[in-house]
PDB file of N, CA and C in Angstrom:
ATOM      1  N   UNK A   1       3.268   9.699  18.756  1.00  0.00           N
ATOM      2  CA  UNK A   1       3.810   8.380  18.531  1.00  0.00           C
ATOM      3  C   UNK A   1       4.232   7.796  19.867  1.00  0.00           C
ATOM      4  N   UNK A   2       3.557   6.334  20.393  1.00  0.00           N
ATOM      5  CA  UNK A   2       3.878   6.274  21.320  1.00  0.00           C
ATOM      6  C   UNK A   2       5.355   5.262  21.301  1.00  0.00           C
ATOM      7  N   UNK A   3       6.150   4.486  22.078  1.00  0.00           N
ATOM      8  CA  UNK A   3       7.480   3.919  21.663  1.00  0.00           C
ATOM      9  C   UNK A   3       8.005   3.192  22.971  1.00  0.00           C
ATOM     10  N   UNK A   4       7.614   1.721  22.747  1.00  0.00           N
ATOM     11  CA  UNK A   4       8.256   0.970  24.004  1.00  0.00           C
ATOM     12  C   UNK A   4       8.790  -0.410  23.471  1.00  0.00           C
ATOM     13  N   UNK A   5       9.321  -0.917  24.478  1.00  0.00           N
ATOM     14  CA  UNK A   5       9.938  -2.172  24.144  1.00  0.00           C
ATOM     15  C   UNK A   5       9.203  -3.259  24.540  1.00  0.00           C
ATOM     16  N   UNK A   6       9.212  -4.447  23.298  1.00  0.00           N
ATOM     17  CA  UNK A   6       7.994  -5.561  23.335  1.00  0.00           C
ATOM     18  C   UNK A   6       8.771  -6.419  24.512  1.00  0.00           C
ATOM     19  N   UNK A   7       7.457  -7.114  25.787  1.00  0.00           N
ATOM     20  CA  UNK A   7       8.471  -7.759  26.569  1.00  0.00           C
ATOM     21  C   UNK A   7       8.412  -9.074  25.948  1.00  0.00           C
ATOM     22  N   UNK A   8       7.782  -9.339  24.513  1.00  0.00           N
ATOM     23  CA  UNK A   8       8.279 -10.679  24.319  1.00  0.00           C
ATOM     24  C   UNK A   8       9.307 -11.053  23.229  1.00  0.00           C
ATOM     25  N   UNK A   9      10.226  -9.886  23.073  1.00  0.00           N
ATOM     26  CA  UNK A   9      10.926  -9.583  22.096  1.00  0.00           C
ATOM     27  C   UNK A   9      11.899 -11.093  22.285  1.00  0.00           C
ATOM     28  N   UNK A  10      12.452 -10.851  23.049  1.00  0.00           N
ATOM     29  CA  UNK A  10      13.475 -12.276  23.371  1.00  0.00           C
ATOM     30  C   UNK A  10      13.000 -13.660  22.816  1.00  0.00           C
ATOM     31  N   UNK A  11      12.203 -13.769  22.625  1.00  0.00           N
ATOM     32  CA  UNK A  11      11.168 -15.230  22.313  1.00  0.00           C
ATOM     33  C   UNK A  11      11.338 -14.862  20.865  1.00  0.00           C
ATOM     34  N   UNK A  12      11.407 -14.048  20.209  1.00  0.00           N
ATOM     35  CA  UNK A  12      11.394 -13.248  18.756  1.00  0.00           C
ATOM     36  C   UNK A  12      13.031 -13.364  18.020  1.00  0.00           C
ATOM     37  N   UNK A  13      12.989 -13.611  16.788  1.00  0.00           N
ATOM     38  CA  UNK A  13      14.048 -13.697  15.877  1.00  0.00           C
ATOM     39  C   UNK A  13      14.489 -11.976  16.027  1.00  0.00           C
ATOM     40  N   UNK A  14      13.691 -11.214  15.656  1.00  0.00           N
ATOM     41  CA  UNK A  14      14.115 -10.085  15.774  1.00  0.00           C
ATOM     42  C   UNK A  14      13.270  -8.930  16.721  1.00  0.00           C
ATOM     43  N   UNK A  15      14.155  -8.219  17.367  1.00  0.00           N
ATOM     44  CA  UNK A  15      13.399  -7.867  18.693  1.00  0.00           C
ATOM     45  C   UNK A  15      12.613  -6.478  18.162  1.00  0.00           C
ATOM     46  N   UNK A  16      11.192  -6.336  18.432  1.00  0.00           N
ATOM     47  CA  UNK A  16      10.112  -5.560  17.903  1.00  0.00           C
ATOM     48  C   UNK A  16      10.227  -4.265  19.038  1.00  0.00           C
ATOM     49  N   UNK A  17       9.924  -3.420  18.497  1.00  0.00           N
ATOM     50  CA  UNK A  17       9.690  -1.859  18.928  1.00  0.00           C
ATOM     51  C   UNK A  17       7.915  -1.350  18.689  1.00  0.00           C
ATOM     52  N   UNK A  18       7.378  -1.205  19.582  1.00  0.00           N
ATOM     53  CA  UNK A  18       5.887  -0.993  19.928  1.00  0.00           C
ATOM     54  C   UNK A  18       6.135   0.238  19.630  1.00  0.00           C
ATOM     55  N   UNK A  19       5.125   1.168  18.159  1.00  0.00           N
ATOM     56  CA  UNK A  19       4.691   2.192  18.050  1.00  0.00           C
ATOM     57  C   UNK A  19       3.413   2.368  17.540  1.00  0.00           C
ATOM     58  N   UNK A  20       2.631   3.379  17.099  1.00  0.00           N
ATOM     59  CA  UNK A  20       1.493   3.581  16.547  1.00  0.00           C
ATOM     60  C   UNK A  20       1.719   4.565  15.348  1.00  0.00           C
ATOM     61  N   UNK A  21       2.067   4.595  14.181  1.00  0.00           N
ATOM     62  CA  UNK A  21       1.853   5.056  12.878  1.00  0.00           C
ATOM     63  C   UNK A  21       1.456   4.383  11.421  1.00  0.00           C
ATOM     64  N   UNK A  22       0.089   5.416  10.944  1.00  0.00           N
ATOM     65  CA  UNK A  22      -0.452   4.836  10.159  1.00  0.00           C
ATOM     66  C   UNK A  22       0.161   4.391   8.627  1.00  0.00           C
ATOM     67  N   UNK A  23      -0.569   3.557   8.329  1.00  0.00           N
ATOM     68  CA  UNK A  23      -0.151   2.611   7.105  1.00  0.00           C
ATOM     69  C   UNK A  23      -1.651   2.296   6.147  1.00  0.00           C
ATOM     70  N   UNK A  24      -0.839   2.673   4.936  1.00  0.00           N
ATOM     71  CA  UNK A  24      -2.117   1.587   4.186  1.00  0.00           C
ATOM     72  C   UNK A  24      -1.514   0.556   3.347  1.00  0.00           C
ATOM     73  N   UNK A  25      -2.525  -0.368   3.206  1.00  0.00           N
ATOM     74  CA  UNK A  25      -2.307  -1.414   2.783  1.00  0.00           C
ATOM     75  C   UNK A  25      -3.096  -2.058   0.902  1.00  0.00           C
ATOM     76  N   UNK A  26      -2.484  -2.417   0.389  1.00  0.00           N
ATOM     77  CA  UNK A  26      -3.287  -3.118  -0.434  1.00  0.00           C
ATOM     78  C   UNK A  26      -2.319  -4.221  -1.480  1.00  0.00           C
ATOM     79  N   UNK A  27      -3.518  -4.900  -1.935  1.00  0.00           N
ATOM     80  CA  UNK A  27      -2.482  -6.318  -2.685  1.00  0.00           C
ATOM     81  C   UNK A  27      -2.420  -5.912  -4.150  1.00  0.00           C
ATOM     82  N   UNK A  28      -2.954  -4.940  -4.537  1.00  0.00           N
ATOM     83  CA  UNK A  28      -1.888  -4.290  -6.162  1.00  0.00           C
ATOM     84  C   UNK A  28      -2.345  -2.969  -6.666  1.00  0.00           C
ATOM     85  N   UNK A  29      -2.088  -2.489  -7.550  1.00  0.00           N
ATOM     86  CA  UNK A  29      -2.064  -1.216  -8.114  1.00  0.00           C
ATOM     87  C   UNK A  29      -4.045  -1.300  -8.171  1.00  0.00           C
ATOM     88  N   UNK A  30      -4.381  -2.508  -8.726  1.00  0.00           N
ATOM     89  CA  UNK A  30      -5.906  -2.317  -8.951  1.00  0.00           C
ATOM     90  C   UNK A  30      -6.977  -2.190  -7.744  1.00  0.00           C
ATOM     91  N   UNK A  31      -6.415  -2.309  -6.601  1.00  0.00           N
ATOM     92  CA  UNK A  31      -7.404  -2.683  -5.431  1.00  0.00           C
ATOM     93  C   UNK A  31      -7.505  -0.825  -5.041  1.00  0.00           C
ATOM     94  N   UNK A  32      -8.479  -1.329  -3.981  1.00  0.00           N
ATOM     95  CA  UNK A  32      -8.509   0.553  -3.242  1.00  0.00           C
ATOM     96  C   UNK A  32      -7.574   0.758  -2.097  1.00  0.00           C
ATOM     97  N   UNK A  33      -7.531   1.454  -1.374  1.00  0.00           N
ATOM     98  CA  UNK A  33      -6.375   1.188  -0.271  1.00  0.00           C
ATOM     99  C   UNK A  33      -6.844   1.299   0.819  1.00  0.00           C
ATOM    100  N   UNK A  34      -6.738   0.188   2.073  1.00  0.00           N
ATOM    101  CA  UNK A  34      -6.975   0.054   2.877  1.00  0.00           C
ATOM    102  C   UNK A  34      -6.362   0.539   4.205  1.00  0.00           C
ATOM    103  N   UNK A  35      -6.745   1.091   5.201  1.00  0.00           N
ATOM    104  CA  UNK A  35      -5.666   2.122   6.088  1.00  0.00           C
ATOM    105  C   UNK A  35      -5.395   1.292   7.558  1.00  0.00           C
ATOM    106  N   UNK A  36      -4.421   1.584   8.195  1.00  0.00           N
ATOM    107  CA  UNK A  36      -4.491   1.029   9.133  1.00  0.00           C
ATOM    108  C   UNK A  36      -3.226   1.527  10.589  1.00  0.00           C
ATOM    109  N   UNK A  37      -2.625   0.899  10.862  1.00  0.00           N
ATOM    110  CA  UNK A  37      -1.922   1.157  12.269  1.00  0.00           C
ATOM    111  C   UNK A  37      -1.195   0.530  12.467  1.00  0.00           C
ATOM    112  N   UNK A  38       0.517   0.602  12.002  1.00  0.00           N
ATOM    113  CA  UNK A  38       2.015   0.078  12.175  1.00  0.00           C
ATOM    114  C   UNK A  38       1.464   0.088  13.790  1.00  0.00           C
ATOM    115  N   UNK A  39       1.513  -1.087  14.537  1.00  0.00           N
ATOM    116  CA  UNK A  39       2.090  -1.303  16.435  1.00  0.00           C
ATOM    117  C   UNK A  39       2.799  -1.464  17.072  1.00  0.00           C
ATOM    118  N   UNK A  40       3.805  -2.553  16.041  1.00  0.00           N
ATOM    119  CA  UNK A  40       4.839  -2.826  16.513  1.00  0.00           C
ATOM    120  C   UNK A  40       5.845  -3.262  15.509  1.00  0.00           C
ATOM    121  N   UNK A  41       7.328  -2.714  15.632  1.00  0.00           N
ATOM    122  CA  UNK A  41       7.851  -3.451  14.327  1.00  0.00           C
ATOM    123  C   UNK A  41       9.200  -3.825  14.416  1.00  0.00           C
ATOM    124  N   UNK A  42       9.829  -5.110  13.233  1.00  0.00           N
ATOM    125  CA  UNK A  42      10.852  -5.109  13.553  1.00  0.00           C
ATOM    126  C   UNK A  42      11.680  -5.020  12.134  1.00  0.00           C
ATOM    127  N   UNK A  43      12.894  -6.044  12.300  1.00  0.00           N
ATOM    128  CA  UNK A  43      13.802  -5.879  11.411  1.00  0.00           C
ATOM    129  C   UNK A  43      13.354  -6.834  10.009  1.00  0.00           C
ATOM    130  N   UNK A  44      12.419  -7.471  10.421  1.00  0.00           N
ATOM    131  CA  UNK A  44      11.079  -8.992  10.092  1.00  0.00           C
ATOM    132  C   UNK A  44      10.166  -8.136   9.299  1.00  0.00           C
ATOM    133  N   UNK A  45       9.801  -6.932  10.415  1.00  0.00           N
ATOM    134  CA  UNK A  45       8.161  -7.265   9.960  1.00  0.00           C
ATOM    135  C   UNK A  45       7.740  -6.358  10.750  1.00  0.00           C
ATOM    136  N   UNK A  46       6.491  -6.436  10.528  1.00  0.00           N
ATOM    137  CA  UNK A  46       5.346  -5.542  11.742  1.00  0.00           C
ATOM    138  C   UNK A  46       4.040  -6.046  11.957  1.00  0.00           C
ATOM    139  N   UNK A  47       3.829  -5.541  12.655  1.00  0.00           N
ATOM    140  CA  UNK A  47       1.991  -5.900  13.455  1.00  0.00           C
ATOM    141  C   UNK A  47       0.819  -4.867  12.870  1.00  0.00           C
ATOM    142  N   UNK A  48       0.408  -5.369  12.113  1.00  0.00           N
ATOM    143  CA  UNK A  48      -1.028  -4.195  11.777  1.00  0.00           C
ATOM    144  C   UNK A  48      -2.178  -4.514  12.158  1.00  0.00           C
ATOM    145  N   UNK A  49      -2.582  -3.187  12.761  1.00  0.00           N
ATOM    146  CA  UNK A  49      -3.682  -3.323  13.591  1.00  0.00           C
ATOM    147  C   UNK A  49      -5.151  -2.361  12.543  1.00  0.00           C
ATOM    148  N   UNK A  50      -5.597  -3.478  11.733  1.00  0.00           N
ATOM    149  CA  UNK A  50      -7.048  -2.539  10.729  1.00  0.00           C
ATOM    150  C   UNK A  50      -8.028  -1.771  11.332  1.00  0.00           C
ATOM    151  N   UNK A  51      -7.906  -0.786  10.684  1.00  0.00           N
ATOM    152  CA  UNK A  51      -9.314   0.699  10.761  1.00  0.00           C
ATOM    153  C   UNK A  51     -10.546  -0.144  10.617  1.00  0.00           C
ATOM    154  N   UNK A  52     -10.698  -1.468   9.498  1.00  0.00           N
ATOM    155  CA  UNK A  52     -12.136  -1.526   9.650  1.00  0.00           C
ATOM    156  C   UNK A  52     -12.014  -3.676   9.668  1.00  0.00           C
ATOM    157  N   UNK A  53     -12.606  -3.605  10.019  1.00  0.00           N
ATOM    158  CA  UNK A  53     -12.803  -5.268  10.028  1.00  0.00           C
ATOM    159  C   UNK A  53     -12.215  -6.259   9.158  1.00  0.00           C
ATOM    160  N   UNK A  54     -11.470  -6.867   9.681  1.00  0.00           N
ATOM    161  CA  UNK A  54     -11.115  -7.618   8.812  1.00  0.00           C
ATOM    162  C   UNK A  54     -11.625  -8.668   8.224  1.00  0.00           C
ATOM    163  N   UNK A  55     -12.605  -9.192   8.653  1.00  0.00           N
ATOM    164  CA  UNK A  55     -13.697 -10.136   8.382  1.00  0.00           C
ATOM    165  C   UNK A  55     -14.044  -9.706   6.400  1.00  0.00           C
ATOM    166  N   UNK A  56     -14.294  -8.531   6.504  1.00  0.00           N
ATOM    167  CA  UNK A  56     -14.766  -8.343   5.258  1.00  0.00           C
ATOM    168  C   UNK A  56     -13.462  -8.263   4.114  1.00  0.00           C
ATOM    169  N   UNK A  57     -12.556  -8.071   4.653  1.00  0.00           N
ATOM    170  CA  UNK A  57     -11.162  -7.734   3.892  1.00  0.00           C
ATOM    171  C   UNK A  57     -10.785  -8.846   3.056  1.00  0.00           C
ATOM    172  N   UNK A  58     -10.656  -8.837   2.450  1.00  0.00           N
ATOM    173  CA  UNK A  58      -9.454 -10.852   1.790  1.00  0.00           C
ATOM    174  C   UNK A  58      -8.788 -10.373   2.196  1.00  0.00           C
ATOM    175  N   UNK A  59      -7.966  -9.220   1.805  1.00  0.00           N
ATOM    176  CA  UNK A  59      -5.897  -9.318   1.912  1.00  0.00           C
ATOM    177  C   UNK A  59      -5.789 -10.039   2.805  1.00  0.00           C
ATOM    178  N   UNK A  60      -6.216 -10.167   4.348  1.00  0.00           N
ATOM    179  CA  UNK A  60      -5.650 -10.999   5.483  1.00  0.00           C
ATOM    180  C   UNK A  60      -6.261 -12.448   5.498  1.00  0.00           C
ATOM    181  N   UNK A  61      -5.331 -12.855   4.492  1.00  0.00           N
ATOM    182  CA  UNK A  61      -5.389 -14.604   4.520  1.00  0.00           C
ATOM    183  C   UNK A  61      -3.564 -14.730   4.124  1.00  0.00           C
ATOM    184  N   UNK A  62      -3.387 -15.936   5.121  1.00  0.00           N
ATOM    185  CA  UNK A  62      -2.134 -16.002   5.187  1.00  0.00           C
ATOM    186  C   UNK A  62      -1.378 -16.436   3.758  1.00  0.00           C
ATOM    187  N   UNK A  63      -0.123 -15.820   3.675  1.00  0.00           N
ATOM    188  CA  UNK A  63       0.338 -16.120   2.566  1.00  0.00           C
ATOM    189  C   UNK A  63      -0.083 -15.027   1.290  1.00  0.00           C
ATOM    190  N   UNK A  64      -0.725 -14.371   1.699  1.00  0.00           N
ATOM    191  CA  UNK A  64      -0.849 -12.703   0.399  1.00  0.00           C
ATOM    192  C   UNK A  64      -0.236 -11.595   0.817  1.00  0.00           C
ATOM    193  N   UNK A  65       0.104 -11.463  -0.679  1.00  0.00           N
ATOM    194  CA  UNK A  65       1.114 -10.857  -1.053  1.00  0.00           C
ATOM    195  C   UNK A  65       0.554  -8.770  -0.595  1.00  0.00           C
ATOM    196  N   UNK A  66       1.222  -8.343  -0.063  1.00  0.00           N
ATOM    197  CA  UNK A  66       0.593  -7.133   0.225  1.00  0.00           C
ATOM    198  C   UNK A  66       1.732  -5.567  -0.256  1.00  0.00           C
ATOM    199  N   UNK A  67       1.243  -4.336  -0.873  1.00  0.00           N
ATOM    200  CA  UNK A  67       2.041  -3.672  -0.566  1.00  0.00           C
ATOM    201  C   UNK A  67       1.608  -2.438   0.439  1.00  0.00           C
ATOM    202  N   UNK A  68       2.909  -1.980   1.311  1.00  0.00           N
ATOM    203  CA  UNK A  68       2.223  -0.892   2.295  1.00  0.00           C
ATOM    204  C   UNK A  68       3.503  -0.103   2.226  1.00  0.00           C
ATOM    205  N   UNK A  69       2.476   1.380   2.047  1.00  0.00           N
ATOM    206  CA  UNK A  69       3.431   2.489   2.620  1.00  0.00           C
ATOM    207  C   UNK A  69       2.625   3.145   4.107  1.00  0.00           C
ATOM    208  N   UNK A  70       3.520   4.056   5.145  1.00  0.00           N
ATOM    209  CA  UNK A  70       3.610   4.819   5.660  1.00  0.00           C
ATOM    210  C   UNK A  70       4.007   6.177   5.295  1.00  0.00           C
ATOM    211  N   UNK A  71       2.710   7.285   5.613  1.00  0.00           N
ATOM    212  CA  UNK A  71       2.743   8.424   4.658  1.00  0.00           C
ATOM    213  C   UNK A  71       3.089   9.553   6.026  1.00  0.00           C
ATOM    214  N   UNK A  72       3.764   9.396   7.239  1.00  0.00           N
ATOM    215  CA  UNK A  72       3.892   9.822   8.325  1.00  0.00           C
ATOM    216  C   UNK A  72       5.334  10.939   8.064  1.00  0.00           C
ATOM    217  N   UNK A  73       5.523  12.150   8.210  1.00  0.00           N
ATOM    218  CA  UNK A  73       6.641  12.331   7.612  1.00  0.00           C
ATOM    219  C   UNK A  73       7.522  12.283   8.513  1.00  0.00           C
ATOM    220  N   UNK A  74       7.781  11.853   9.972  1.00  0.00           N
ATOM    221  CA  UNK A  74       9.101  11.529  10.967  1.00  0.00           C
ATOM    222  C   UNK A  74       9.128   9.688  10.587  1.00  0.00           C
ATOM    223  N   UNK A  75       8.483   9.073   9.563  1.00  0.00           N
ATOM    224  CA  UNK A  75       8.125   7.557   9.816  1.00  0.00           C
ATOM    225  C   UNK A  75       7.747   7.310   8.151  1.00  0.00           C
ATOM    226  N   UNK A  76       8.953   7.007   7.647  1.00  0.00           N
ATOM    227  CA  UNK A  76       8.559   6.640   6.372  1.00  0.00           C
ATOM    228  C   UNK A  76       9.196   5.218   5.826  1.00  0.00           C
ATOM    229  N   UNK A  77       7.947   4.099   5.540  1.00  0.00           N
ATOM    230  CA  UNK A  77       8.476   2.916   4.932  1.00  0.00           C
ATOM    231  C   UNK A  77       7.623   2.780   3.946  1.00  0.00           C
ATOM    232  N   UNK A  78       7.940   2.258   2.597  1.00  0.00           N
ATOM    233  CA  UNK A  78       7.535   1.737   1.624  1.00  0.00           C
ATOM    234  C   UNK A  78       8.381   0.258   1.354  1.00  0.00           C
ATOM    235  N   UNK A  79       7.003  -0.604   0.676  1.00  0.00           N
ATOM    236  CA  UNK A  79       7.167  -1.461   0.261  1.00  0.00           C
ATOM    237  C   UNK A  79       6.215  -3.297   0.015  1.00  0.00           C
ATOM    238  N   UNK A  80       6.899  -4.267   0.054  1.00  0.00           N
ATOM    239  CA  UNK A  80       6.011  -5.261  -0.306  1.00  0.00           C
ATOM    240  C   UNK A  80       6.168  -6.450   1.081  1.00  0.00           C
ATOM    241  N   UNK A  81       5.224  -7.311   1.286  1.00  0.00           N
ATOM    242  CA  UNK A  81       4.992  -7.966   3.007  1.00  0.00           C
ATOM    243  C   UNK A  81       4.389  -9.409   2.148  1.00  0.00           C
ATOM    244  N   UNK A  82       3.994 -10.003   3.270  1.00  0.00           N
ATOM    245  CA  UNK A  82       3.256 -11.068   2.961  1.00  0.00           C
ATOM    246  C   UNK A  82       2.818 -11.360   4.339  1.00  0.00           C
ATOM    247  N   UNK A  83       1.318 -11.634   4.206  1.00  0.00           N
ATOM    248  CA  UNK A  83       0.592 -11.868   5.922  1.00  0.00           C
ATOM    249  C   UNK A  83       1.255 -13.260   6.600  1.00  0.00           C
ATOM    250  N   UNK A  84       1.786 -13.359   7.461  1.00  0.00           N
ATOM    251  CA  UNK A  84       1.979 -14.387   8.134  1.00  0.00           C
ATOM    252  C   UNK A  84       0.814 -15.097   8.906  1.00  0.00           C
ATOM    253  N   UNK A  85       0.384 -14.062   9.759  1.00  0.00           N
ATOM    254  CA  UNK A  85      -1.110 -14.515  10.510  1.00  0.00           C
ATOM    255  C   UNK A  85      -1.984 -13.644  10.437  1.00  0.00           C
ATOM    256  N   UNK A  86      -3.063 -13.864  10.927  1.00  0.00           N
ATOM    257  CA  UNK A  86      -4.392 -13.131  10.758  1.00  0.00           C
ATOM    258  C   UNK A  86      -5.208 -13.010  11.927  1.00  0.00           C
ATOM    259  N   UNK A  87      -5.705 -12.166  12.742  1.00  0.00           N
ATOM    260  CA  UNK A  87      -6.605 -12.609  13.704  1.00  0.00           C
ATOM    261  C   UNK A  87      -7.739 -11.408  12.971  1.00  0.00           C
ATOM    262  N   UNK A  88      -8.809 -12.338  12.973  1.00  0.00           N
ATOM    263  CA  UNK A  88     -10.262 -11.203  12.268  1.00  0.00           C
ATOM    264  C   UNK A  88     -10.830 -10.625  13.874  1.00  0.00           C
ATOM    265  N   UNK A  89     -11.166 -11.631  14.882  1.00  0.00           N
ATOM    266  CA  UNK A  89     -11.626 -11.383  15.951  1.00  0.00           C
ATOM    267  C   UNK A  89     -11.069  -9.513  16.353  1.00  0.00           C
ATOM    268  N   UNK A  90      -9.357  -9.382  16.800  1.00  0.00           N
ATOM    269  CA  UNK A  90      -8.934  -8.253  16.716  1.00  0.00           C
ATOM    270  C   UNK A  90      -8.271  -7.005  15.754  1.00  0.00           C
ATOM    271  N   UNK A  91      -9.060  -7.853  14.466  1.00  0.00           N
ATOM    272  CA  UNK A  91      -8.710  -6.402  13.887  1.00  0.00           C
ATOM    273  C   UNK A  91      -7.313  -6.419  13.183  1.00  0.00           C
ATOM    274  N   UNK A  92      -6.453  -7.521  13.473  1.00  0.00           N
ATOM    275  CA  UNK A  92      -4.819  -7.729  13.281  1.00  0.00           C
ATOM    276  C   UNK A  92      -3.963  -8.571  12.272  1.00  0.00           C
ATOM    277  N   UNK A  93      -2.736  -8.129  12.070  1.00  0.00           N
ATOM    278  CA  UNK A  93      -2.306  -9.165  11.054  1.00  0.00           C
ATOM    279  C   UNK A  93      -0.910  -9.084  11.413  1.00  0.00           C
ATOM    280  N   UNK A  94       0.251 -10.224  10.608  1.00  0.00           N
ATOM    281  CA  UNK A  94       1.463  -9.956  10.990  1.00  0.00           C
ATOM    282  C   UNK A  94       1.574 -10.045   9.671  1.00  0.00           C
ATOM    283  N   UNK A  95       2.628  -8.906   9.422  1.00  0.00           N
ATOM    284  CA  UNK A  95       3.428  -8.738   8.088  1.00  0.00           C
ATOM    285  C   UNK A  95       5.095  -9.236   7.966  1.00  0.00           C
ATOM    286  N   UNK A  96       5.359  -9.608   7.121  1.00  0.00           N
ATOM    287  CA  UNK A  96       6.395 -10.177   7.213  1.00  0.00           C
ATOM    288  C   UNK A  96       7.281  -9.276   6.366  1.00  0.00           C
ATOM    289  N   UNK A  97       8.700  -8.580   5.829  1.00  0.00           N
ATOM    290  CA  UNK A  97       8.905  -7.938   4.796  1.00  0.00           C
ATOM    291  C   UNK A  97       9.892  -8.362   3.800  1.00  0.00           C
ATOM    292  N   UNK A  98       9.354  -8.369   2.602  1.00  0.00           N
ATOM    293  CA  UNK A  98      10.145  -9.227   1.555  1.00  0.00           C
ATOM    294  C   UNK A  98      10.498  -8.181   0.667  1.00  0.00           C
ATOM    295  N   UNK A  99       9.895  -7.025   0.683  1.00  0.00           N
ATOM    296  CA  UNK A  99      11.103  -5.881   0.309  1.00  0.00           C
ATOM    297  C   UNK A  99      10.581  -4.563   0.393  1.00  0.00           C
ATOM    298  N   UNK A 100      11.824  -3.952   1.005  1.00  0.00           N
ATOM    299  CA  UNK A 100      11.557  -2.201   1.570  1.00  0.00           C
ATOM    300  C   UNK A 100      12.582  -1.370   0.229  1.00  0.00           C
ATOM    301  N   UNK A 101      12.063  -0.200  -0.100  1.00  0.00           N
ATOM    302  CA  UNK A 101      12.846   0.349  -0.561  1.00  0.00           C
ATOM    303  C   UNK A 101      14.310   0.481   0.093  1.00  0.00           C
ATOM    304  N   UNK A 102      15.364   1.451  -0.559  1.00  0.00           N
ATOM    305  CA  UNK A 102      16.294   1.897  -0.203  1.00  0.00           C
ATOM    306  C   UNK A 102      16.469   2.497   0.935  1.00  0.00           C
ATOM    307  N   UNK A 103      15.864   3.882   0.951  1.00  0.00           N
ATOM    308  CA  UNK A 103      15.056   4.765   2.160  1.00  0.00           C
ATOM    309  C   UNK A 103      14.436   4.132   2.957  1.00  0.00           C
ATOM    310  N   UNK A 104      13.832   3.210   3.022  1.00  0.00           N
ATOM    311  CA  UNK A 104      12.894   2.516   3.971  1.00  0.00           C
ATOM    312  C   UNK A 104      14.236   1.577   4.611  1.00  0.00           C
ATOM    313  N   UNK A 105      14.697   1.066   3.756  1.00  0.00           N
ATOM    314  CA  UNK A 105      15.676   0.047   4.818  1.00  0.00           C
ATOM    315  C   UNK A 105      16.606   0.820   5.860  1.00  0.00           C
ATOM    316  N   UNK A 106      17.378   1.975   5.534  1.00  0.00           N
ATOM    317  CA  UNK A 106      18.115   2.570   5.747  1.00  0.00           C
ATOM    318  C   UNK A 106      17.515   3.581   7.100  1.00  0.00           C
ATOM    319  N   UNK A 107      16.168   4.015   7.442  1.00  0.00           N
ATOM    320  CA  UNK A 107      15.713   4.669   7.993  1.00  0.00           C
ATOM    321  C   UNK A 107      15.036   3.479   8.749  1.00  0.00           C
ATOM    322  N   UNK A 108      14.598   2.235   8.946  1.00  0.00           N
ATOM    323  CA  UNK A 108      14.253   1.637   9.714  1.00  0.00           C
ATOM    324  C   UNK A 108      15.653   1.132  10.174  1.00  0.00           C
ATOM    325  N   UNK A 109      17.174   0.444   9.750  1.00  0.00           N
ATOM    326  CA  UNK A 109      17.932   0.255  10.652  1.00  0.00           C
ATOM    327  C   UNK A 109      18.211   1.574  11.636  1.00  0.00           C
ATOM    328  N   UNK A 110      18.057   2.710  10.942  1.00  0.00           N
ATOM    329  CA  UNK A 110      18.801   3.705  12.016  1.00  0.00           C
ATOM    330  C   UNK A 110      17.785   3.887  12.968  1.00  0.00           C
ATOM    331  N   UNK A 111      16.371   3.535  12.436  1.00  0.00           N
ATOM    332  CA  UNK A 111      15.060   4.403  14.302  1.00  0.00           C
ATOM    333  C   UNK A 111      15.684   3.103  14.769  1.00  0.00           C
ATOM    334  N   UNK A 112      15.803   1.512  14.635  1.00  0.00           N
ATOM    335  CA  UNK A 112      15.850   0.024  15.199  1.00  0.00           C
ATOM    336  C   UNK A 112      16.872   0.510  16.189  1.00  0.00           C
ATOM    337  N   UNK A 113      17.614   1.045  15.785  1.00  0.00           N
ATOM    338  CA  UNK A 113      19.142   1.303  16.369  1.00  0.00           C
ATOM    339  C   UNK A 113      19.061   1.972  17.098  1.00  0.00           C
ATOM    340  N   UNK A 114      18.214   2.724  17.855  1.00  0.00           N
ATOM    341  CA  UNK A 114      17.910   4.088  18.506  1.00  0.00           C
ATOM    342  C   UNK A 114      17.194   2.843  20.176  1.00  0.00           C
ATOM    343  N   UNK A 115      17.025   1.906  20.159  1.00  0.00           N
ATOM    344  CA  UNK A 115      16.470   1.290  21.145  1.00  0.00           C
ATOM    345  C   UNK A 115      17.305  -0.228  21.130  1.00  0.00           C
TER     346      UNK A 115
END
């Protein structure tokens, strides 16, 4: 896991922490699950960076509704996002979070807190 500080955090509502742990993604119980790469994250949200193209994907159109866990066991979040932006060109999306479990909230203020 790599772990640095975003230098454009300041420009940011909430200041983001650059890591690499995987995530999958999908928009409901019926879809398949799509995998991908937490980059950077904050108290907001995070940056996902997709395993396979996003071109072919729907979920990344702004404004859908998404749920993602992290199955990492030093790095565990569950819960529900909504894409803010999309870039297909790199592969990327911004998630926004509209709700983390219990465990998930509680274990992302304490790593947030660690930097």
């Amino acid at each position: 896991m790599e772990i640095a500080q975003d230098g454009q955090s300041e420009r940011r509502e909430y200041p983001r922490v650059n890591l690499e742990t995987k995530v999958s993604i999908r928009t409901s119980d019926m879809e398949p699950i799509m995998l991908g790469w937490v980059q950077n994250i904050s108290r907001g949200g995070f940056k996902l960076k997709a395993d396979n193209p996003l071109i072919t994907k729907d979920i990344f159109r702004s404004g859908k509704e998404i749920f993602f866990e992290t199955y990492e066991d030093f790095f565990r979040l569950k819960g529900k996002g909504e894409v803010i932006w999309a870039s297909q060109k790199e592969n990327e999306a911004g998630i926004k979070f509209d709700e983390l479990d219990h465990k998930g909230k509680k274990f992302l203020e304490d790593f947030l807190g660690m930097f």
